[in-house]
C-alpha atoms as a PDB file:
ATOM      1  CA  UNK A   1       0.000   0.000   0.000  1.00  0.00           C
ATOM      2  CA  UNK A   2       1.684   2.855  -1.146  1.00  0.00           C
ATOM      3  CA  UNK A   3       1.334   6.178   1.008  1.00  0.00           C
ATOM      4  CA  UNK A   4       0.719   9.929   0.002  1.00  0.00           C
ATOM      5  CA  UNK A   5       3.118  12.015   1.232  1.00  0.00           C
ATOM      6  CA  UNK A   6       3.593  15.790   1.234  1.00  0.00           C
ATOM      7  CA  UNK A   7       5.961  18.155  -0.131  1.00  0.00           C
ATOM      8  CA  UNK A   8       7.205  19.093   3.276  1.00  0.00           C
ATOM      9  CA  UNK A   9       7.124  14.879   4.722  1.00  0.00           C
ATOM     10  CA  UNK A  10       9.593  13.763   1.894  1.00  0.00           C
ATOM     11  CA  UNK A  11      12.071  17.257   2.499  1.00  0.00           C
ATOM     12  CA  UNK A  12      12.347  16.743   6.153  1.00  0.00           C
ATOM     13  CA  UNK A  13      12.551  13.015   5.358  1.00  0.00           C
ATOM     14  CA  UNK A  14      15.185  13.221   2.639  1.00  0.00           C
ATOM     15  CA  UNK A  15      16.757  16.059   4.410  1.00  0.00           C
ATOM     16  CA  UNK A  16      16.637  15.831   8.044  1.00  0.00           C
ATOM     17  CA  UNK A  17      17.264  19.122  10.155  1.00  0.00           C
ATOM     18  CA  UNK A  18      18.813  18.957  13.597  1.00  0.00           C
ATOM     19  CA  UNK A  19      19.549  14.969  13.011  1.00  0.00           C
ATOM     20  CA  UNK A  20      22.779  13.655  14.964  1.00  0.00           C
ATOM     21  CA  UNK A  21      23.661  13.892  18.506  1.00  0.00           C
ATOM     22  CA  UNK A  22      24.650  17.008  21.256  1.00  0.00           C
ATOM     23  CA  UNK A  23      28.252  16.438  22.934  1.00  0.00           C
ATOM     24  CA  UNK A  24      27.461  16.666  26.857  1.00  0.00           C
ATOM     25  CA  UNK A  25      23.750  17.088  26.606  1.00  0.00           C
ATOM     26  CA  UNK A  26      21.651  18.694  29.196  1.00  0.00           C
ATOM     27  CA  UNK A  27      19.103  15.671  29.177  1.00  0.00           C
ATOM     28  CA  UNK A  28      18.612  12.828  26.895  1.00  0.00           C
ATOM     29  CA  UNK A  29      15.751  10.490  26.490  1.00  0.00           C
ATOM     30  CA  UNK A  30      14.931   7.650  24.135  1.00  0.00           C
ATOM     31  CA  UNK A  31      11.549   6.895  23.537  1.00  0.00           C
ATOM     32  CA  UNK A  32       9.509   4.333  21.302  1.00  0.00           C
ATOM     33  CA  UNK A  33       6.949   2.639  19.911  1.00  0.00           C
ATOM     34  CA  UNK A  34       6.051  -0.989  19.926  1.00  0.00           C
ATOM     35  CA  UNK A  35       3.173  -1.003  17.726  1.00  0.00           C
ATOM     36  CA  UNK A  36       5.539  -0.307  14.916  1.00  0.00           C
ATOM     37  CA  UNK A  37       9.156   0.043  16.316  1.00  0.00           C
ATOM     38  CA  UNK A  38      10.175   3.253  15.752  1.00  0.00           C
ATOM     39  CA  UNK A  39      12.389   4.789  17.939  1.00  0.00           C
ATOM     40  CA  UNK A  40      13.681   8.411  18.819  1.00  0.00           C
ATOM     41  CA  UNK A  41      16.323   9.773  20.792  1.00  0.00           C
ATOM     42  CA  UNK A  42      16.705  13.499  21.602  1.00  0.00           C
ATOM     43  CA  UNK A  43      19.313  15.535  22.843  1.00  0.00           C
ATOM     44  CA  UNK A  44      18.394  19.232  24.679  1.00  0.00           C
ATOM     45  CA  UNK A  45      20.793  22.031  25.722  1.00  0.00           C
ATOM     46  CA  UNK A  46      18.852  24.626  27.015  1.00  0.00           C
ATOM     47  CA  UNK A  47      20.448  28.343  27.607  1.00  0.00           C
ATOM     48  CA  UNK A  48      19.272  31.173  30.171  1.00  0.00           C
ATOM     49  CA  UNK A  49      18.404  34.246  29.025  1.00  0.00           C
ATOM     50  CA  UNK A  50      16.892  37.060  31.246  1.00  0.00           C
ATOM     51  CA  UNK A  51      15.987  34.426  33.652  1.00  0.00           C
ATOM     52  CA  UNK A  52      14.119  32.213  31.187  1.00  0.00           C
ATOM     53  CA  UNK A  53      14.993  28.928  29.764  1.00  0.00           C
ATOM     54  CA  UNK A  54      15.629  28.741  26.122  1.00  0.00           C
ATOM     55  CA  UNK A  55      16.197  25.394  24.102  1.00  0.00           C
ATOM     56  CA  UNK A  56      19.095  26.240  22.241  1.00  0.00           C
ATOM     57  CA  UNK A  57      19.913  23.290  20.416  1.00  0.00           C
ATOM     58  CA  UNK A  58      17.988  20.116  20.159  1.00  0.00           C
ATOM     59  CA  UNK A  59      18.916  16.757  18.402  1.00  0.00           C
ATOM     60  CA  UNK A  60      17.238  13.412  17.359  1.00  0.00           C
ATOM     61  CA  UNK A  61      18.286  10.268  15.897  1.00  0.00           C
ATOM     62  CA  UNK A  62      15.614   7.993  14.773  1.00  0.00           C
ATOM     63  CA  UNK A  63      14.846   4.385  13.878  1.00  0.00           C
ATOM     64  CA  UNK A  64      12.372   4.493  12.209  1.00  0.00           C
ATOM     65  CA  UNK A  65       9.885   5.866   8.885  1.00  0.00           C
ATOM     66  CA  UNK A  66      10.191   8.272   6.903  1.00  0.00           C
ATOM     67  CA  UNK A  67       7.266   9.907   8.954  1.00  0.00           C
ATOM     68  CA  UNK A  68       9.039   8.964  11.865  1.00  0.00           C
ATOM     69  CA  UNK A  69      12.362  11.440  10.774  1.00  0.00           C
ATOM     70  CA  UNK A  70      10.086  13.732   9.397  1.00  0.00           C
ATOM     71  CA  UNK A  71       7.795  14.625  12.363  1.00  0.00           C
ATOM     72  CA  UNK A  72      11.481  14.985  14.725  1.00  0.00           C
ATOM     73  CA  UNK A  73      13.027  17.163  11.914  1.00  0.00           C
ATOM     74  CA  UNK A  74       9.970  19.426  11.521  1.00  0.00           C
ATOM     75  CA  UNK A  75       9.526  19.326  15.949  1.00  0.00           C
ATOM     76  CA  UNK A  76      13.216  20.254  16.257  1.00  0.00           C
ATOM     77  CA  UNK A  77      12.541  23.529  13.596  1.00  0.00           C
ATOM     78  CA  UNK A  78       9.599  24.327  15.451  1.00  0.00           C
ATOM     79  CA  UNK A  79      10.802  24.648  19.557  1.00  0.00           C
ATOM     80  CA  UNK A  80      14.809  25.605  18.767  1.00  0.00           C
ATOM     81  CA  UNK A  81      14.709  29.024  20.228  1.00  0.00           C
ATOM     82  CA  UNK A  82      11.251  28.654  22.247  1.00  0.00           C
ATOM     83  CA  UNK A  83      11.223  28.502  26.090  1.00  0.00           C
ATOM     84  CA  UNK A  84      10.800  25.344  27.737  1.00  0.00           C
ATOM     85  CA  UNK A  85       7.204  26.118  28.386  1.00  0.00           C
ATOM     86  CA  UNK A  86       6.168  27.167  24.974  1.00  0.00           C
ATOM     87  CA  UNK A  87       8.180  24.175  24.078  1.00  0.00           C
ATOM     88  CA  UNK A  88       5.944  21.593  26.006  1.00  0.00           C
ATOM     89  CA  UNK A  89       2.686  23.080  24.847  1.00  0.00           C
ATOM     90  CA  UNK A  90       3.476  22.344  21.435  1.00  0.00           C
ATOM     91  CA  UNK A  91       1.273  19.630  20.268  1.00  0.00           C
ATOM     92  CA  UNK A  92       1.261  16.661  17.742  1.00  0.00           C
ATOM     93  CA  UNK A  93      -1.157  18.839  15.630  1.00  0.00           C
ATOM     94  CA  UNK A  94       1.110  21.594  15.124  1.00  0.00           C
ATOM     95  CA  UNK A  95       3.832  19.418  13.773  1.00  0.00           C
ATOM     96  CA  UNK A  96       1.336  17.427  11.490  1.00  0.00           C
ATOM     97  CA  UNK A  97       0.071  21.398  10.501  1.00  0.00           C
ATOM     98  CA  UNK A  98       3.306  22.143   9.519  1.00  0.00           C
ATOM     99  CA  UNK A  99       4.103  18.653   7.105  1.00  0.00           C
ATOM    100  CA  UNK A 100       1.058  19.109   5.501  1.00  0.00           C
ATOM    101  CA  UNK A 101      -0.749  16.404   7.056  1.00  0.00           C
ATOM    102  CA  UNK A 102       0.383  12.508   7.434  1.00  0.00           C
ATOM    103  CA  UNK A 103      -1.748   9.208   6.290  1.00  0.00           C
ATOM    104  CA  UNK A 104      -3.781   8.334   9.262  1.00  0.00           C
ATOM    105  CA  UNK A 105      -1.377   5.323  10.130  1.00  0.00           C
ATOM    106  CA  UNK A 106       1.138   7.510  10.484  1.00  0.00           C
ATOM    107  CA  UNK A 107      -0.195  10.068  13.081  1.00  0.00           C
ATOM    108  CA  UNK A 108       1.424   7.867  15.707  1.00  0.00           C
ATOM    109  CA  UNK A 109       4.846   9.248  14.665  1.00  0.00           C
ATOM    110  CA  UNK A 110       4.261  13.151  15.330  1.00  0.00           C
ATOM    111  CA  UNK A 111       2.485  11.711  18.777  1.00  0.00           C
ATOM    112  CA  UNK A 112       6.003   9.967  19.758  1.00  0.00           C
ATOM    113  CA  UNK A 113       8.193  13.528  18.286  1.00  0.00           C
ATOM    114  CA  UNK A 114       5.913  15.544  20.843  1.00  0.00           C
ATOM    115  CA  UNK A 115       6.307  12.786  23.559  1.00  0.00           C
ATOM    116  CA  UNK A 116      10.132  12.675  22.813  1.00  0.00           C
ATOM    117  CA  UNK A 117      10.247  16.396  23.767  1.00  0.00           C
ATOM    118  CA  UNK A 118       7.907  16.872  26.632  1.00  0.00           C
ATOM    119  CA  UNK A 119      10.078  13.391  28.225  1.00  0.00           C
ATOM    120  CA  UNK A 120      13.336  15.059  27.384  1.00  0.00           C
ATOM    121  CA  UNK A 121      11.906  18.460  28.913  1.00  0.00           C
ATOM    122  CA  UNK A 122      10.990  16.923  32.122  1.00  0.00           C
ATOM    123  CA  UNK A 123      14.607  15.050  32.506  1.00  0.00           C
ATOM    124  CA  UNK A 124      16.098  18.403  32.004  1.00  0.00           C
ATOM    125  CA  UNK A 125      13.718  19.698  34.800  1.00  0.00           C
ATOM    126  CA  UNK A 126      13.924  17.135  37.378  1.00  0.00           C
ATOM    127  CA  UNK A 127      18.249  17.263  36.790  1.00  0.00           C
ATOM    128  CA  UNK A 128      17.998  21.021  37.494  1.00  0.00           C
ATOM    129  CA  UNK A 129      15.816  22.017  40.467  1.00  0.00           C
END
């Protein structure tokens, strides 16, 4: 079954942004899915500016689909710069907003790039009270 893509899926697919990993992270996480097996790891560093927290970089590597890459590519875009709480109040709509849209079996994977960050968020937070 083949499935229909956007534009913006198959860029941040074929040309991930913010893929790799962050030397001495300030929290990691790894999350998955076992329904299908995709995986995601993120890396945060998070700056302070004018007493608020600022993500300044964020990294993923995935194992997984394309939609899987895609929806971590187009999160990573969206919160780099953003305070930790606009950050966690970004929601698995807003990435799917910004693709275009994914095929319904697919939705899972912007629900696990969401969950990724709010995880790797609260690791950060619970290291740094």
């Amino acid at each position: 079954m083949a499935l229909n893509y956007t534009k913006e899926v198959m860029d941040h697919f074929l040309n991930p942004r913010n893929i790799g990993t962050i030397e001495n992270p300030d929290a990691y996480t790894e999350v998955g899915n076992p329904t299908c097996g995709d995986m995601l790891s993120m890396y945060l560093k998070v700056k302070e500016i004018d007493n608020k927290k600022i993500i300044e970089d964020l990294k993923f590597l995935s194992f997984g689909c394309a939609s899987n890459i895609s929806t971590a590519s187009m999160l990573t875009t969206q919160v780099i710069g953003k305070t930790l709480e606009e950050a966690k109040a970004f929601s698995f709509k807003e990435v799917m907003d910004e693709l275009g849209g994914l095929p319904s079996q697919k939705i899972h994977c912007s629900v696990l790039a969401v969950e990724a960050l709010q995880d790797v968020i609260k690791k950060y937070e619970e290291s740094n009270k």
